[in-house]
PDB file of N, CA and C in Angstrom:
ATOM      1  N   UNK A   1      -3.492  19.166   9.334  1.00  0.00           N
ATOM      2  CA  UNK A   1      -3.973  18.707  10.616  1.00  0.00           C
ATOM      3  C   UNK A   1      -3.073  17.594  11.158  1.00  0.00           C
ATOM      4  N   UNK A   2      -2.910  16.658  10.300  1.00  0.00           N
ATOM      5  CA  UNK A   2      -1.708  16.077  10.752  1.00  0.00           C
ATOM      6  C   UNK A   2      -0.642  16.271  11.366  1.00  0.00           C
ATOM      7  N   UNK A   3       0.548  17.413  10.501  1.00  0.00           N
ATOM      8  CA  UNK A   3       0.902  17.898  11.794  1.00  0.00           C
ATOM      9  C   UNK A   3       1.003  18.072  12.658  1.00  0.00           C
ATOM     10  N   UNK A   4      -0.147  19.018  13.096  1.00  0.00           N
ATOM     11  CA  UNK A   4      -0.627  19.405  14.055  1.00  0.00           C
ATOM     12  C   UNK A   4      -0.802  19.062  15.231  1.00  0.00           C
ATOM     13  N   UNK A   5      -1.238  17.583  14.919  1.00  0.00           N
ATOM     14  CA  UNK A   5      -1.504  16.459  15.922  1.00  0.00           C
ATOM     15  C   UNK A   5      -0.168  16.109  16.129  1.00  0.00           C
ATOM     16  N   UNK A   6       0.861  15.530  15.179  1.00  0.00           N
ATOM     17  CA  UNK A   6       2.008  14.516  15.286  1.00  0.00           C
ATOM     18  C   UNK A   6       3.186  15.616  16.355  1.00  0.00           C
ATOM     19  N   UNK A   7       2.822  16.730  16.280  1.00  0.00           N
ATOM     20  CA  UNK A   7       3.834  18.215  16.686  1.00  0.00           C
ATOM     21  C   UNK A   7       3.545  18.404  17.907  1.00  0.00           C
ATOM     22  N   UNK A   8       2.277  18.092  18.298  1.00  0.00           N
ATOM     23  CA  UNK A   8       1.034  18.595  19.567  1.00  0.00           C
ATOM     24  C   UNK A   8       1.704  18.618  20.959  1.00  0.00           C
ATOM     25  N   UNK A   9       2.103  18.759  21.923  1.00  0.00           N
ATOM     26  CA  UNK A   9       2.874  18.674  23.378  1.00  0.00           C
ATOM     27  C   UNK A   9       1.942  17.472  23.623  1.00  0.00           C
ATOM     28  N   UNK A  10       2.960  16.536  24.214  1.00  0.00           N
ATOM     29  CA  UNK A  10       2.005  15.449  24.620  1.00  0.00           C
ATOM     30  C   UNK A  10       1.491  14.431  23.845  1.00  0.00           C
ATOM     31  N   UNK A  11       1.518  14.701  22.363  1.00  0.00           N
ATOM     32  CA  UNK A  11       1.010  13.284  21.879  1.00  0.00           C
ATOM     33  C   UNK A  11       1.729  12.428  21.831  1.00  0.00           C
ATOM     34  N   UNK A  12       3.211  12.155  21.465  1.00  0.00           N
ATOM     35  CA  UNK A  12       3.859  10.841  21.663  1.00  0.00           C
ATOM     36  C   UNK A  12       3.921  10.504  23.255  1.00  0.00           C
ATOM     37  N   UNK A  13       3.770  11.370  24.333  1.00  0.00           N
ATOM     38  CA  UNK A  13       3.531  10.819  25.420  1.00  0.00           C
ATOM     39  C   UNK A  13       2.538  10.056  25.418  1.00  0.00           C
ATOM     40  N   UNK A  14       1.660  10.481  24.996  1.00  0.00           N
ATOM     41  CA  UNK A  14       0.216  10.010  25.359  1.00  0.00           C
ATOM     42  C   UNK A  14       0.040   8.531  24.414  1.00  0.00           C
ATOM     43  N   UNK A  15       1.093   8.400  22.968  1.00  0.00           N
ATOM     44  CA  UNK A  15       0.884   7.449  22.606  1.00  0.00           C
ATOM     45  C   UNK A  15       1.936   6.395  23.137  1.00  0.00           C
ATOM     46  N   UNK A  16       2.970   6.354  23.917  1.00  0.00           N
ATOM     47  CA  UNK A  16       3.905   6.043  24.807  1.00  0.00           C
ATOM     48  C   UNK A  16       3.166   5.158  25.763  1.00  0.00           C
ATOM     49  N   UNK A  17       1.808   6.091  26.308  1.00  0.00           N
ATOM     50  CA  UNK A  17       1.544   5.344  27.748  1.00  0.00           C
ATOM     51  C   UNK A  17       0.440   4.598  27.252  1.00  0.00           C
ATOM     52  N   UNK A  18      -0.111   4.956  26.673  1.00  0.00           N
ATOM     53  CA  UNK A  18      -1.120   3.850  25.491  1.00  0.00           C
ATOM     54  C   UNK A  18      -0.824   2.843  24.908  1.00  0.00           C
ATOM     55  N   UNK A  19       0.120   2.792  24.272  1.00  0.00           N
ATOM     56  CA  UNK A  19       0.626   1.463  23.673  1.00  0.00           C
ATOM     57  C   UNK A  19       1.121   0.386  24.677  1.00  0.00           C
ATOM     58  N   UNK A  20       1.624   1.077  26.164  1.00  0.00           N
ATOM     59  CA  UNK A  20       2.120  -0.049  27.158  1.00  0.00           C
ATOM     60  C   UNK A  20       0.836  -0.068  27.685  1.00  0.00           C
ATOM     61  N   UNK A  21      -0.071   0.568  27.839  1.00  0.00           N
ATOM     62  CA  UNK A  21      -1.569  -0.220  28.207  1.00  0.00           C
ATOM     63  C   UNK A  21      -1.846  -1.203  27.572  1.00  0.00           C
ATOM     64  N   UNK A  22      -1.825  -0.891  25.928  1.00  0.00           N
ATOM     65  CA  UNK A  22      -2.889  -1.869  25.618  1.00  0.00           C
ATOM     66  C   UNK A  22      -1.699  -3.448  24.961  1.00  0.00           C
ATOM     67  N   UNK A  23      -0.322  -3.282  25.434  1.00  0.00           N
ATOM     68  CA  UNK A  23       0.282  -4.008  25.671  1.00  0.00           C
ATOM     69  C   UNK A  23       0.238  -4.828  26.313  1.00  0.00           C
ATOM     70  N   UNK A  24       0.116  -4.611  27.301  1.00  0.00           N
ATOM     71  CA  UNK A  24      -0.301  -5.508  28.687  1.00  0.00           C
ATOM     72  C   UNK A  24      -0.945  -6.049  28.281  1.00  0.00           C
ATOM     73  N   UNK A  25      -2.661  -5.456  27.947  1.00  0.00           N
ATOM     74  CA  UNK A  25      -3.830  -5.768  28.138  1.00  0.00           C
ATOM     75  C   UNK A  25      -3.828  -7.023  26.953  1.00  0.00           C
ATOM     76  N   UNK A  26      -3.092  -6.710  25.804  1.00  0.00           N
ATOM     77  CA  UNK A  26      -2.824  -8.361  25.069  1.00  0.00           C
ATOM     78  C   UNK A  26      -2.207  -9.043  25.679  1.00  0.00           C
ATOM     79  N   UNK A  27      -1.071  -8.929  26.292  1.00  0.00           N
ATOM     80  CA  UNK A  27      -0.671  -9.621  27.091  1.00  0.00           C
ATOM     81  C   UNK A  27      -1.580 -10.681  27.799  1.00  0.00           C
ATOM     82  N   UNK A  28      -1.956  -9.938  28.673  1.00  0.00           N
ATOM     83  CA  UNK A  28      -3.068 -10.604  29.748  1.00  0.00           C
ATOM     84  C   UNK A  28      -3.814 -11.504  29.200  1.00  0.00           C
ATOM     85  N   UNK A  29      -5.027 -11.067  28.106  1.00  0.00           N
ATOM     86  CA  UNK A  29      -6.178 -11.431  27.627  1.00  0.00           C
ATOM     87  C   UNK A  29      -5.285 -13.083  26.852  1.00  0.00           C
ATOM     88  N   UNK A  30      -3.925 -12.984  26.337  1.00  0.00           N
ATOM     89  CA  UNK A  30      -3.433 -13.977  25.738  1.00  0.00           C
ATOM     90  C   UNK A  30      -3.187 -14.527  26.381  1.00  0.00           C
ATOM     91  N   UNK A  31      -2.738 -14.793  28.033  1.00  0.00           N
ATOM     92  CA  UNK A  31      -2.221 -15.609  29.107  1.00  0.00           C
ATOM     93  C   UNK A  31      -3.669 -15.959  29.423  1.00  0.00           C
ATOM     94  N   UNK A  32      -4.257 -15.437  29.816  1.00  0.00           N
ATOM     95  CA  UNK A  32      -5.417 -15.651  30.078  1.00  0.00           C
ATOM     96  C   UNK A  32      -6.248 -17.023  29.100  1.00  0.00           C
ATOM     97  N   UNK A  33      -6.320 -16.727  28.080  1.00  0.00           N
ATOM     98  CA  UNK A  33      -6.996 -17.874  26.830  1.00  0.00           C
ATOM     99  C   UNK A  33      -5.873 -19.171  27.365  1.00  0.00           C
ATOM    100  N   UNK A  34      -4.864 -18.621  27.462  1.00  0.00           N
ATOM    101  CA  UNK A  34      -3.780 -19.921  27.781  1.00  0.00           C
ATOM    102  C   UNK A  34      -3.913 -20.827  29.016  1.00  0.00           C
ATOM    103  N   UNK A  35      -4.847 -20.450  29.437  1.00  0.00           N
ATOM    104  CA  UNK A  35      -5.505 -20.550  31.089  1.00  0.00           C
ATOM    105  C   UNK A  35      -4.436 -20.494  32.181  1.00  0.00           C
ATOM    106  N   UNK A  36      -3.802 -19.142  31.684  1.00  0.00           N
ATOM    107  CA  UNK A  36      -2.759 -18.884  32.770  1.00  0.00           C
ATOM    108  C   UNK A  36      -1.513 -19.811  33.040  1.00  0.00           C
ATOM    109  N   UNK A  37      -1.116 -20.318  32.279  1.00  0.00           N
ATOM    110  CA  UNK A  37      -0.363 -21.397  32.167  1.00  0.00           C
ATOM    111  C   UNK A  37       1.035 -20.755  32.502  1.00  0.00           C
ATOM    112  N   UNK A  38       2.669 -21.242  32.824  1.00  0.00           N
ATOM    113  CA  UNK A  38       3.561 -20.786  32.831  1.00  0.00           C
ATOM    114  C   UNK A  38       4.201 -20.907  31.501  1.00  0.00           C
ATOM    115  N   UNK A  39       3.821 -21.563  31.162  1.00  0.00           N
ATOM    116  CA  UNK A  39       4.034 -21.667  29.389  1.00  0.00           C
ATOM    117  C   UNK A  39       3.857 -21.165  28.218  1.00  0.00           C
ATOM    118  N   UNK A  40       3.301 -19.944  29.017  1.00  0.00           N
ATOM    119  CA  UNK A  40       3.287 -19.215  27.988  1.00  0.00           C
ATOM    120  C   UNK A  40       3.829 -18.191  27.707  1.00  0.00           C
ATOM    121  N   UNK A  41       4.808 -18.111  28.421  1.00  0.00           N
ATOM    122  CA  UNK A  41       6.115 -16.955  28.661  1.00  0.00           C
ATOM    123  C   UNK A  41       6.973 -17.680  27.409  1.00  0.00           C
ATOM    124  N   UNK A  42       7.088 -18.814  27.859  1.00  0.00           N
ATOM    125  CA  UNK A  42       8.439 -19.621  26.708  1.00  0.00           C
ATOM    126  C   UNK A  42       7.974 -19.816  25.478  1.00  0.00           C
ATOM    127  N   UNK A  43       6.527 -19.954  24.984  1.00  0.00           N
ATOM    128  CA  UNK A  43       6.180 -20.087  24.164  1.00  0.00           C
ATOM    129  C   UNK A  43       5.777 -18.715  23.135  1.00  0.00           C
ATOM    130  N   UNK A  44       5.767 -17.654  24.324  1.00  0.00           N
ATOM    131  CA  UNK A  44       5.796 -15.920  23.674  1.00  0.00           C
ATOM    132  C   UNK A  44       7.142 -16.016  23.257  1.00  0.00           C
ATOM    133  N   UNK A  45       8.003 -16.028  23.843  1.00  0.00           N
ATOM    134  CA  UNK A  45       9.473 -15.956  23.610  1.00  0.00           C
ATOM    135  C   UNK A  45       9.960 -16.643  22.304  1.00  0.00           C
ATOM    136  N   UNK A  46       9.762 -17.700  22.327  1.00  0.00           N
ATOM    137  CA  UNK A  46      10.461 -18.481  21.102  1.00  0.00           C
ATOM    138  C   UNK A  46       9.736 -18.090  20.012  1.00  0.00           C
ATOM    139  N   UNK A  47       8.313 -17.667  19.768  1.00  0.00           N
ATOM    140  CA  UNK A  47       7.612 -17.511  18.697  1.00  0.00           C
ATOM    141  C   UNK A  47       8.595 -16.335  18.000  1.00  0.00           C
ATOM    142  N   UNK A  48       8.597 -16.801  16.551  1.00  0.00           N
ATOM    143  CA  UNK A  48       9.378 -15.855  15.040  1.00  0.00           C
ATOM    144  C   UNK A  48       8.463 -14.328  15.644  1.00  0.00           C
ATOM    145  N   UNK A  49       7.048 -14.763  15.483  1.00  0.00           N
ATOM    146  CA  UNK A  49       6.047 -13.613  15.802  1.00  0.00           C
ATOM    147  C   UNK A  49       6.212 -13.170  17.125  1.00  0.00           C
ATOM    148  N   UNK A  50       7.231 -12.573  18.018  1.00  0.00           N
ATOM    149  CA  UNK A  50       7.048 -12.282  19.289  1.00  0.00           C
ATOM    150  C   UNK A  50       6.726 -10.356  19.195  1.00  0.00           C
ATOM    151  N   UNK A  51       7.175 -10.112  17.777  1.00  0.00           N
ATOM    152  CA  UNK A  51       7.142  -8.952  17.461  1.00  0.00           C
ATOM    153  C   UNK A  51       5.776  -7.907  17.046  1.00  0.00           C
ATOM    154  N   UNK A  52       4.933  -9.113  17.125  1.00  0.00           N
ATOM    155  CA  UNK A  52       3.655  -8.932  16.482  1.00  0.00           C
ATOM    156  C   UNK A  52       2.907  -8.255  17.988  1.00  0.00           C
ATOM    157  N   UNK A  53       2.993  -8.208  19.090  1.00  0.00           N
ATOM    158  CA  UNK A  53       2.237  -7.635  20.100  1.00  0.00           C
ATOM    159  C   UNK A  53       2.556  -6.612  20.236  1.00  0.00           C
ATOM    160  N   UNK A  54       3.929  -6.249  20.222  1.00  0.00           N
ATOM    161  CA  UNK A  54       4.141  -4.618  20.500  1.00  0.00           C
ATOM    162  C   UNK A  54       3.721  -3.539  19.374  1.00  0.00           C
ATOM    163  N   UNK A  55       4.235  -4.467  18.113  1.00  0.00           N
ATOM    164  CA  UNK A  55       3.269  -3.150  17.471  1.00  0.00           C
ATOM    165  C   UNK A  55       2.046  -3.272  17.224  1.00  0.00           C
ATOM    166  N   UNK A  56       1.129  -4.212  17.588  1.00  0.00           N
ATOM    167  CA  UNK A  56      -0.377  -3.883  18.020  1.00  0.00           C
ATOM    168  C   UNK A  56      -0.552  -2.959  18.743  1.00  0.00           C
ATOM    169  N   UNK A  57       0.218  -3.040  19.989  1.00  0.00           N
ATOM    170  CA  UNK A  57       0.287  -1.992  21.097  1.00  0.00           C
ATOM    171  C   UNK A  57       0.337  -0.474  20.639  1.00  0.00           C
ATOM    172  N   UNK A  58       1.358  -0.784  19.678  1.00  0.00           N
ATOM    173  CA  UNK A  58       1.539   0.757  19.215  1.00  0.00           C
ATOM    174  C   UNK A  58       0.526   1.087  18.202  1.00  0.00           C
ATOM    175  N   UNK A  59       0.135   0.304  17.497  1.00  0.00           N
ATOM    176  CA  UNK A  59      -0.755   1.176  16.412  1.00  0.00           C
ATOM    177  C   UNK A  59      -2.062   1.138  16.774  1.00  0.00           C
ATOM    178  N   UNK A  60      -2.090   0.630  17.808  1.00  0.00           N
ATOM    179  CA  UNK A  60      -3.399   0.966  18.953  1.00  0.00           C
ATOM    180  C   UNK A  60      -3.525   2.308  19.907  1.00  0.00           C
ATOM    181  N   UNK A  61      -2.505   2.000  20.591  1.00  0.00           N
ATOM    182  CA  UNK A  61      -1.936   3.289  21.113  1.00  0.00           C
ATOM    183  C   UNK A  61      -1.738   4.654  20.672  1.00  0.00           C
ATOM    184  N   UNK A  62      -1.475   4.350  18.730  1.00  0.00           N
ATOM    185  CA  UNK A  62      -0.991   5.725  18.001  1.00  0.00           C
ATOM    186  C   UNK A  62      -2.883   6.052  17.464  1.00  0.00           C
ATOM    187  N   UNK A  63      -3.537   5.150  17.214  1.00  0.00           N
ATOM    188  CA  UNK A  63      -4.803   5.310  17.051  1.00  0.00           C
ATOM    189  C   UNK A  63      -5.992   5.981  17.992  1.00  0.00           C
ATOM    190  N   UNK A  64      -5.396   5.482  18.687  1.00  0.00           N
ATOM    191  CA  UNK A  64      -6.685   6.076  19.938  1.00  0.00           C
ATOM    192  C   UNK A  64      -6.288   7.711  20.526  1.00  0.00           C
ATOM    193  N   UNK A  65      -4.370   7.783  20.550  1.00  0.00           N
ATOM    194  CA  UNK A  65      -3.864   9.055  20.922  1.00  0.00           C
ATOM    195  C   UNK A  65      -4.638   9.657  19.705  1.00  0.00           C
ATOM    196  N   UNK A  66      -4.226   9.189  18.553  1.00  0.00           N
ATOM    197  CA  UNK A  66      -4.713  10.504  17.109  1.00  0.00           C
ATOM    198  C   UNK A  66      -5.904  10.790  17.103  1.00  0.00           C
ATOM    199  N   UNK A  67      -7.101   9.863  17.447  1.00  0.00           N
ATOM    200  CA  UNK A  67      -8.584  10.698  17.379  1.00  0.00           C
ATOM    201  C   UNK A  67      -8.544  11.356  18.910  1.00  0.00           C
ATOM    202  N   UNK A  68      -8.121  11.167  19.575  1.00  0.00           N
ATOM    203  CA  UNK A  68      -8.201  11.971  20.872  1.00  0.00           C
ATOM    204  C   UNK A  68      -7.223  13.235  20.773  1.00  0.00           C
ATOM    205  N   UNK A  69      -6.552  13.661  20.318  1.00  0.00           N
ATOM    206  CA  UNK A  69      -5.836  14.877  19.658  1.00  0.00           C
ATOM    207  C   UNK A  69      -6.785  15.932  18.385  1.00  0.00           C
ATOM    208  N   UNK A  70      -7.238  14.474  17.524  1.00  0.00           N
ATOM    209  CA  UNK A  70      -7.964  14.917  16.741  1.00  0.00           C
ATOM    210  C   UNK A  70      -9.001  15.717  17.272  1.00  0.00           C
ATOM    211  N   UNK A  71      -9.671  14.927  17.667  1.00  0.00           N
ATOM    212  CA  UNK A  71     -11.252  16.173  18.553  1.00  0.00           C
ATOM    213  C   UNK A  71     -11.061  17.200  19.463  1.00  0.00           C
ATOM    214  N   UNK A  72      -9.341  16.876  19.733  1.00  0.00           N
ATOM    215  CA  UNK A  72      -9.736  17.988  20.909  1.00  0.00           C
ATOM    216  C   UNK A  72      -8.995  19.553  20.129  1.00  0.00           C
ATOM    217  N   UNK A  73      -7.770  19.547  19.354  1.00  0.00           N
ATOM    218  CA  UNK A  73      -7.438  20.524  17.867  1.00  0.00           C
ATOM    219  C   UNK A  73      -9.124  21.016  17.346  1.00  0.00           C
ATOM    220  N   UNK A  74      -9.750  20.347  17.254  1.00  0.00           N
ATOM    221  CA  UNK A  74     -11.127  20.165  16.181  1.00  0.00           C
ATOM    222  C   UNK A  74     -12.082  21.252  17.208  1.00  0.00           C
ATOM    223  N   UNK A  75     -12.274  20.519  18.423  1.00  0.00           N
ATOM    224  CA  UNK A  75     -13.079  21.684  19.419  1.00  0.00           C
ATOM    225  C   UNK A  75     -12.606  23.019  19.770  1.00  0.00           C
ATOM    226  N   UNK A  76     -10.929  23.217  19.586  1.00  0.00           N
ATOM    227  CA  UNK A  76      -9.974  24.147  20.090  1.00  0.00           C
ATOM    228  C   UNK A  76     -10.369  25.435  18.699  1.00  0.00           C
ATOM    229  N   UNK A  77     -10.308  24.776  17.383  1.00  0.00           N
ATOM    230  CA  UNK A  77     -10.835  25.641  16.344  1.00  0.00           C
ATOM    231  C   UNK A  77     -12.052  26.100  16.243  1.00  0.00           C
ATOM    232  N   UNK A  78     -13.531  25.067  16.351  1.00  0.00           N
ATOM    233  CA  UNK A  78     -14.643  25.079  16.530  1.00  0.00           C
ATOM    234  C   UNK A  78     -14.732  27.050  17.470  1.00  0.00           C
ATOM    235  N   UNK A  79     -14.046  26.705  18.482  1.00  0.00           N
ATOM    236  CA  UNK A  79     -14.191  27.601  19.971  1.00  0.00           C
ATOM    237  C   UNK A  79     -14.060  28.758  19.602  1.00  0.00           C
ATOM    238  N   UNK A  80     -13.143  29.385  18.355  1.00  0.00           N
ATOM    239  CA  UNK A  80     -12.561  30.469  17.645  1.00  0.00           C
ATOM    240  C   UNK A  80     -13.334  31.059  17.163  1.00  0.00           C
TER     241      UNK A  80
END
């Protein structure tokens, strides 16, 4: 099943446009706690950890694409 999913038309798209969603959306929610400050661009930047948001993004992104591949393979067999 794995495969299946990782092979599927569309799933690295789908985990592509997912991961820059929920990229942002840390993004934001972290500027945001910062109370919107401009400082917090320079202070994303210089951090050792600047690397730590994108692959949240992605293994968020690769998570939510895989059960949404998952169920829909799962209903596609079910249907048979």
């Amino acid at each position: 099943m794995i495969k299946r999913i990782l092979t599927h038309p569309g799933f690295w798209k789908s985990v592509l446009f997912l991961s820059l969603m929920y990229l942002l959306i840390l993004l934001v929610i972290q500027w945001f706690i910062t109370g919107f400050s401009s400082e917090f661009i320079t202070l994303l930047l210089g951090s050792p950890k600047v690397w730590m948001v994108p692959i949240a993004g992605f293994i968020a992104g690769f998570m939510v694409s895989y059960g949404k591949f998952w169920a829909k393979l799962k209903r596609q067999d079910k249907n048979r």
